[in-house]
Protein backbone atom coordinates (compact mmCIF):
# COMPACT_ATOMS: atom_id res chain seq x y z
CA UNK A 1 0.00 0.00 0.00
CA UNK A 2 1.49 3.12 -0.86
CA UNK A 3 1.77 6.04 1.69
CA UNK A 4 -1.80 8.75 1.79
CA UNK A 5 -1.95 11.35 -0.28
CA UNK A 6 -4.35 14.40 0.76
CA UNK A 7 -6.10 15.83 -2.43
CA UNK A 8 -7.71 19.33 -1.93
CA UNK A 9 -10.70 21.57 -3.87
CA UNK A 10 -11.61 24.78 -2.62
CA UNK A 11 -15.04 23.56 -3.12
CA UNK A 12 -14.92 20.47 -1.27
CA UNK A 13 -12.32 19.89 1.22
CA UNK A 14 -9.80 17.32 1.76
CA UNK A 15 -10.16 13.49 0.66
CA UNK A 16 -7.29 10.86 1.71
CA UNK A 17 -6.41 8.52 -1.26
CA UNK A 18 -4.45 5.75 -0.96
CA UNK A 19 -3.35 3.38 -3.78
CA UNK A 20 -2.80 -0.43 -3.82
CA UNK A 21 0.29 -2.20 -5.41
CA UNK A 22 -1.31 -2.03 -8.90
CA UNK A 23 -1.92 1.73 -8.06
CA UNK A 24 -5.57 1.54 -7.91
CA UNK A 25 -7.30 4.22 -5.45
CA UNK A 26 -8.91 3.93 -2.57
CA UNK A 27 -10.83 6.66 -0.83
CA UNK A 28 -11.13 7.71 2.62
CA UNK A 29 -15.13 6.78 3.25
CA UNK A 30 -15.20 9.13 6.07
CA UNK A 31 -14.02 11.78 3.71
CA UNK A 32 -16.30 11.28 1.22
CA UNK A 33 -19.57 10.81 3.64
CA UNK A 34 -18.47 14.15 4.77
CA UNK A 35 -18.62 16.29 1.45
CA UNK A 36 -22.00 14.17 0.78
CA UNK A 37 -23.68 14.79 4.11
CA UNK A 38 -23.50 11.08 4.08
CA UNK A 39 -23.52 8.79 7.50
CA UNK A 40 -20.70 6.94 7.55
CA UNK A 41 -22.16 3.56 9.19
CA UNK A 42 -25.01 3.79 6.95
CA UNK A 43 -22.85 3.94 3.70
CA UNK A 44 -20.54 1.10 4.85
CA UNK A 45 -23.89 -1.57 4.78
CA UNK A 46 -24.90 -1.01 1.35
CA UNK A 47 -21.22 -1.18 -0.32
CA UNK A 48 -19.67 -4.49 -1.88
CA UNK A 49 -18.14 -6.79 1.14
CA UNK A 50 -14.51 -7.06 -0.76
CA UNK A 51 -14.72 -3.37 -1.66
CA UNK A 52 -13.01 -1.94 1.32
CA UNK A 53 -9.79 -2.03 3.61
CA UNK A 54 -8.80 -0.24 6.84
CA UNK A 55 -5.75 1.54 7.07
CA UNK A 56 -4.39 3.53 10.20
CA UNK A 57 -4.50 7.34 9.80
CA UNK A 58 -3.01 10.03 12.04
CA UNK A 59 -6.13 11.95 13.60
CA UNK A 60 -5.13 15.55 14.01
CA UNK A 61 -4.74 14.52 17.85
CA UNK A 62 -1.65 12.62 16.52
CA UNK A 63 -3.70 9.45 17.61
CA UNK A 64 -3.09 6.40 14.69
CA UNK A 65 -6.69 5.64 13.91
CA UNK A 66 -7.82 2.77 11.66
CA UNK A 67 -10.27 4.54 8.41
CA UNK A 68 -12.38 2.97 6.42
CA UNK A 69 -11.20 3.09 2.63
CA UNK A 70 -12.96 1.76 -0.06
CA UNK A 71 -12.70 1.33 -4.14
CA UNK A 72 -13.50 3.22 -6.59
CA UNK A 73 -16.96 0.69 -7.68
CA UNK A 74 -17.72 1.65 -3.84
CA UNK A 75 -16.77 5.09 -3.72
CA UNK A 76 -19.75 5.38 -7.10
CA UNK A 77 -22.13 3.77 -4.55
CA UNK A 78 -21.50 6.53 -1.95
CA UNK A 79 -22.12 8.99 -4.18
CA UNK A 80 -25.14 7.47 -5.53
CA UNK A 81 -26.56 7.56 -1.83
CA UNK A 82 -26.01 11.48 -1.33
CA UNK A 83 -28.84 13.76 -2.43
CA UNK A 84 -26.66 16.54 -2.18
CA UNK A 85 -26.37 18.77 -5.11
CA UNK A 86 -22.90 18.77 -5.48
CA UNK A 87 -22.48 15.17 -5.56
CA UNK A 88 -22.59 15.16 -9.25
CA UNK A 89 -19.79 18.20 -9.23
CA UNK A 90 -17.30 16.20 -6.63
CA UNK A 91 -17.78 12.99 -8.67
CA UNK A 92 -16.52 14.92 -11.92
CA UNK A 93 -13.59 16.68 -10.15
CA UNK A 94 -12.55 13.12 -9.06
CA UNK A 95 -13.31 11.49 -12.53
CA UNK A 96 -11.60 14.50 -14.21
CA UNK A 97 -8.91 15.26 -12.55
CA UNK A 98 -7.42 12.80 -9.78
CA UNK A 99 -8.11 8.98 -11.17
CA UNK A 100 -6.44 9.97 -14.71
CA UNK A 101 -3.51 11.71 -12.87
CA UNK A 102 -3.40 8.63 -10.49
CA UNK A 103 -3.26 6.44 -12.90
CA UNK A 104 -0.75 8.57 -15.37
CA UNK A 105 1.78 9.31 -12.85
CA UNK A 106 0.68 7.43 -9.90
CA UNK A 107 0.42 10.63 -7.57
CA UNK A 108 -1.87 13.53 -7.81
CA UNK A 109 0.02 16.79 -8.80
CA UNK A 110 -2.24 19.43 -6.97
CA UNK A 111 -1.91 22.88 -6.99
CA UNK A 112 0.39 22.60 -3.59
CA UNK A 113 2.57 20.17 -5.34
CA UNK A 114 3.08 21.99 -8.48
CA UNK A 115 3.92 25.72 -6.50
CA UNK A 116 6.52 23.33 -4.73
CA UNK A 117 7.91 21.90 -7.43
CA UNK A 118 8.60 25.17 -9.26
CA UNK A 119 10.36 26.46 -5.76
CA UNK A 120 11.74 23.82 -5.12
CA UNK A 121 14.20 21.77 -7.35
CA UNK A 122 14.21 18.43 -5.94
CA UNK A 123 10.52 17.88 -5.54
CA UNK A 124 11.22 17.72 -9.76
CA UNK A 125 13.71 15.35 -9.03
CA UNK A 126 12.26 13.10 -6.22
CA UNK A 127 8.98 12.85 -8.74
CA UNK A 128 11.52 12.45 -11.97
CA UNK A 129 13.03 9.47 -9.89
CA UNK A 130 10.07 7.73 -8.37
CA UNK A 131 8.79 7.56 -12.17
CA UNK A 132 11.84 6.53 -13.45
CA UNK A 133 11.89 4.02 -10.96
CA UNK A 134 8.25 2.93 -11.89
CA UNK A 135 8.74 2.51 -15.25
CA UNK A 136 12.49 0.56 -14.61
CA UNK A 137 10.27 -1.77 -12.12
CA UNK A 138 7.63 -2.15 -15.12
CA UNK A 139 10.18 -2.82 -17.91
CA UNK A 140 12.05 -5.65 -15.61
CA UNK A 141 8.51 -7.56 -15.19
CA UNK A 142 8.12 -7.11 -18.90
CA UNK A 143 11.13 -8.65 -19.65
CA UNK A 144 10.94 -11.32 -16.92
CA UNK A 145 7.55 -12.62 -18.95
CA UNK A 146 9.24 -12.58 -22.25
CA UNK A 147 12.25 -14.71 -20.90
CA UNK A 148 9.58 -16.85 -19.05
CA UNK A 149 7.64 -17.07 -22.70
CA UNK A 150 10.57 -18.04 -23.96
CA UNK A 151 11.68 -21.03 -22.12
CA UNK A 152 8.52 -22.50 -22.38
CA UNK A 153 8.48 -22.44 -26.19
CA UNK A 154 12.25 -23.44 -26.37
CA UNK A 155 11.10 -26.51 -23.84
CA UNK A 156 7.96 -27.04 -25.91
CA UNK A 157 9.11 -30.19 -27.98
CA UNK A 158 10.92 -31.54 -25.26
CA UNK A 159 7.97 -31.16 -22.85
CA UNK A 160 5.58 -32.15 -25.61
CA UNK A 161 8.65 -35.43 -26.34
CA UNK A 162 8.11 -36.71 -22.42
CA UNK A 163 4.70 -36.40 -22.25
CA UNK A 164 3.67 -38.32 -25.19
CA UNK A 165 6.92 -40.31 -26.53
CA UNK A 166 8.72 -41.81 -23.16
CA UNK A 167 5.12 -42.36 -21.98
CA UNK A 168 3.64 -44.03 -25.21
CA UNK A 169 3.28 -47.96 -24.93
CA UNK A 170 5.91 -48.44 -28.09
CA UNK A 171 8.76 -51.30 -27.47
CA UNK A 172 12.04 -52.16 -29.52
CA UNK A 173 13.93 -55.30 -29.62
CA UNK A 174 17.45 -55.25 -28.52
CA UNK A 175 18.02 -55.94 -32.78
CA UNK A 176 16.36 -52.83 -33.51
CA UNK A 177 18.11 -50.34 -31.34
CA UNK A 178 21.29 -51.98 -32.50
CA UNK A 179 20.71 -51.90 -35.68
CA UNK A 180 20.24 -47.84 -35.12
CA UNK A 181 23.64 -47.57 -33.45
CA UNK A 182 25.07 -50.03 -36.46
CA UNK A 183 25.64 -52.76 -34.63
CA UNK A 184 24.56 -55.98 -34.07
CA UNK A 185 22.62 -57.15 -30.88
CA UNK A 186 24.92 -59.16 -30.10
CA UNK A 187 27.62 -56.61 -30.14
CA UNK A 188 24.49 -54.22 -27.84
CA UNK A 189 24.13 -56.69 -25.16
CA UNK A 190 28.09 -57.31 -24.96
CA UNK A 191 28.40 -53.03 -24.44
CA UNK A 192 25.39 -53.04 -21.89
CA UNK A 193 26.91 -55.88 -19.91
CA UNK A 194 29.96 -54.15 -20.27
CA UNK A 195 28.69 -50.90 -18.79
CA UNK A 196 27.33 -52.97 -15.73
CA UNK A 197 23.52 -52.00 -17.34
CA UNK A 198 22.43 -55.67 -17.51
CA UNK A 199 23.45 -59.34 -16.73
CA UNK A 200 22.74 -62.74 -18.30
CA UNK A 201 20.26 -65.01 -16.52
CA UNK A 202 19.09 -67.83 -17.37
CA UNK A 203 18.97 -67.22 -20.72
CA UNK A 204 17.44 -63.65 -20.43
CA UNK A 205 19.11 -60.05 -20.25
CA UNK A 206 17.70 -58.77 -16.59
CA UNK A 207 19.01 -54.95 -15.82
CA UNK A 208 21.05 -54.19 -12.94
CA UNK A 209 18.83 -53.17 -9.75
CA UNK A 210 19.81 -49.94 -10.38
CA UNK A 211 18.01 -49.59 -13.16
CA UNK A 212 15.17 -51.54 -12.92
CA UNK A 213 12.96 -49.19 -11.62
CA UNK A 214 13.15 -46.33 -14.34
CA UNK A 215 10.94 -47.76 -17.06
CA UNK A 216 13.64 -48.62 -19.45
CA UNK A 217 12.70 -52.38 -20.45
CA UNK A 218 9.47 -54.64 -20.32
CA UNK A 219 8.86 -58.01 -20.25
CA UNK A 220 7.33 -59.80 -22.91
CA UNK A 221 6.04 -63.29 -23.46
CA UNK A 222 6.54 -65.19 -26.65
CA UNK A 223 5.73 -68.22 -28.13
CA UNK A 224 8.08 -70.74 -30.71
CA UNK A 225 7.80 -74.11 -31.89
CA UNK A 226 9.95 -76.25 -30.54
CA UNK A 227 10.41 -79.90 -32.40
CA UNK A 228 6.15 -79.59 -33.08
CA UNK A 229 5.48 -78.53 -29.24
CA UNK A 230 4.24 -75.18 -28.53
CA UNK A 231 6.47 -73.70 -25.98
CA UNK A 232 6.65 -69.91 -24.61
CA UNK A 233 9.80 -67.64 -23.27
CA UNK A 234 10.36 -64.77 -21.78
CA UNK A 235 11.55 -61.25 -23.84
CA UNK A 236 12.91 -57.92 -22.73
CA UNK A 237 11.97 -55.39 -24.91
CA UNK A 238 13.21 -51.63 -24.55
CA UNK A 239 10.73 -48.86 -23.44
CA UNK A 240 10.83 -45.20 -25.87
CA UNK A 241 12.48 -44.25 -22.33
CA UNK A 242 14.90 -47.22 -22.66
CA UNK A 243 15.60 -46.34 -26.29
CA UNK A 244 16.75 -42.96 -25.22
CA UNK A 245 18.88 -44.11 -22.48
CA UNK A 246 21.01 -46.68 -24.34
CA UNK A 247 21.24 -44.08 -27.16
CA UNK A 248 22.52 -41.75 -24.48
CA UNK A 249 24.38 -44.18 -22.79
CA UNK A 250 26.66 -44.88 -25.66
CA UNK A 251 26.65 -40.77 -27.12
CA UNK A 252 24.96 -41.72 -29.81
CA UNK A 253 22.42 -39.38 -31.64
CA UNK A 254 19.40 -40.87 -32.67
CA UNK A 255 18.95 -40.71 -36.61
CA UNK A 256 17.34 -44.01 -37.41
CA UNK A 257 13.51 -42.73 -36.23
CA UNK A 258 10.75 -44.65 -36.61
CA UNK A 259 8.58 -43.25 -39.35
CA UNK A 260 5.48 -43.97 -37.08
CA UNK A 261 6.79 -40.81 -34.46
CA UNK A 262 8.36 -37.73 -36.02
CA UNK A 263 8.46 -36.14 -32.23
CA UNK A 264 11.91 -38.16 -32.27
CA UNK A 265 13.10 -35.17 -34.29
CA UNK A 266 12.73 -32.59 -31.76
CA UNK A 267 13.40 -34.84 -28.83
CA UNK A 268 16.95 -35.35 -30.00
């Protein structure tokens, strides 16, 4: 919340205005009730519930008070409650004159400000610096969302890759992915024992407990004829995550892609 600022008329008096963090206004209701001939209590029942905030005030016994302030959607209901006749002229000298200098330089240059700037050389530079400030504060958000914009599109294919590639239910022999590296499988299984990935048992490559629980392989159950009896085995077949890895593994790009996913050429 930024600190009060005290706009006079000669017509009207004094209204305290503070602002929020996204500089929007907020009006002193006792202020306002009291160049409407309004009643403050009565005023506060008939505005909108998340229109208003208290914020302590020095009384002019020095006393920290807490006021009512309220929005400008609720400061249009006050008015609307006030019969007075120069409701409609204190609405327009708001409308008119403080919201668009609010909102332009995010303080109210009133006559009192202006005589002291033109006595006074660093009110022009205190105001000079607090915009400058402003608009430094504005142009580093600006350029935080760009950089943010950025990095998701740059990360786009890759997040778009994990999401529907290395999750997909596609498998690959151990004679495919060597036949992308240019290789043999026997040659594959030889490097990935090698590299302590997997072991021999029993007839079946079964990875190392250390990777077993990443999603890399899957076991598959196959049937061959064996001297006319039907017989079945077991098969490891490599997950699209597994595919990666052992592509990876070895620092080998991938450039044999299957024709049935093109998102292999962004992943890689």
């Amino acid at each position: 919340m930024n600190q009060l600022q005290i706009f006079s008329n000669s017509q009207f008096g004094e209204v305290r205005v503070a602002t929020t963090e996204n500089n929007e206004p907020l009006f002193c209701l006792a202020d306002v009730c009291k160049i409407l001939d309004l009643q403050t209590n009565k005023v506060k029942e008939r505005l909108l519930q998340d229109g208003w905030n208290t914020i302590p005030v020095i009384d002019n016994l020095g006393r920290t008070q807490n006021a009512i302030f309220v929005t400008e959607p609720n400061f249009y209901k006050a008015v609307f409650q006030s019969r007075k006749p120069e409701a409609e002229a204190f609405t327009e000298w708001v409308t008119s004159e403080v919201l668009p200098s609010i909102r332009k330089h995010g303080a109210y240059m009133n006559a009192s400000v202006i005589e002291k700037a033109l006595t006074d050389p660093d009110t022009i530079i205190q105001l000079a610096t607090n915009l400058k400030e402003e608009r430094r504060q504005k142009e580093m958000l600006q350029a935080q969302a760009e950089l943010q914009k950025q990095v998701i599109e740059q990360n786009a294919p890759k997040v778009n890759y994990f999401n529907q590639v290395l999750q997909s239910e596609s498998t690959f022999t151990t004679t495919q992915i060597a036949k992308e590296l240019g290789m043999g499988a026997p040659t594959l299984n030889r490097k990935l024992k090698d590299l302590r990935v997997q072991y021999l048992q029993s007839g079946t490559w079964v990875l190392y407990e250390k990777y077993q629980n990443k999603g890399y392989t899957k076991t598959k159950t196959h049937t061959y004829n064996d001297n006319g009896k039907q017989k079945t085995a077991m098969l490891t077949v490599w997950t699209e995550k597994g595919r990666l890895f052992i592509h990876s593994l070895l620092n080998h790009s991938i450039s044999s892609k299957p024709k049935s996913n093109e998102l292999w050429r962004n992943a890689v």
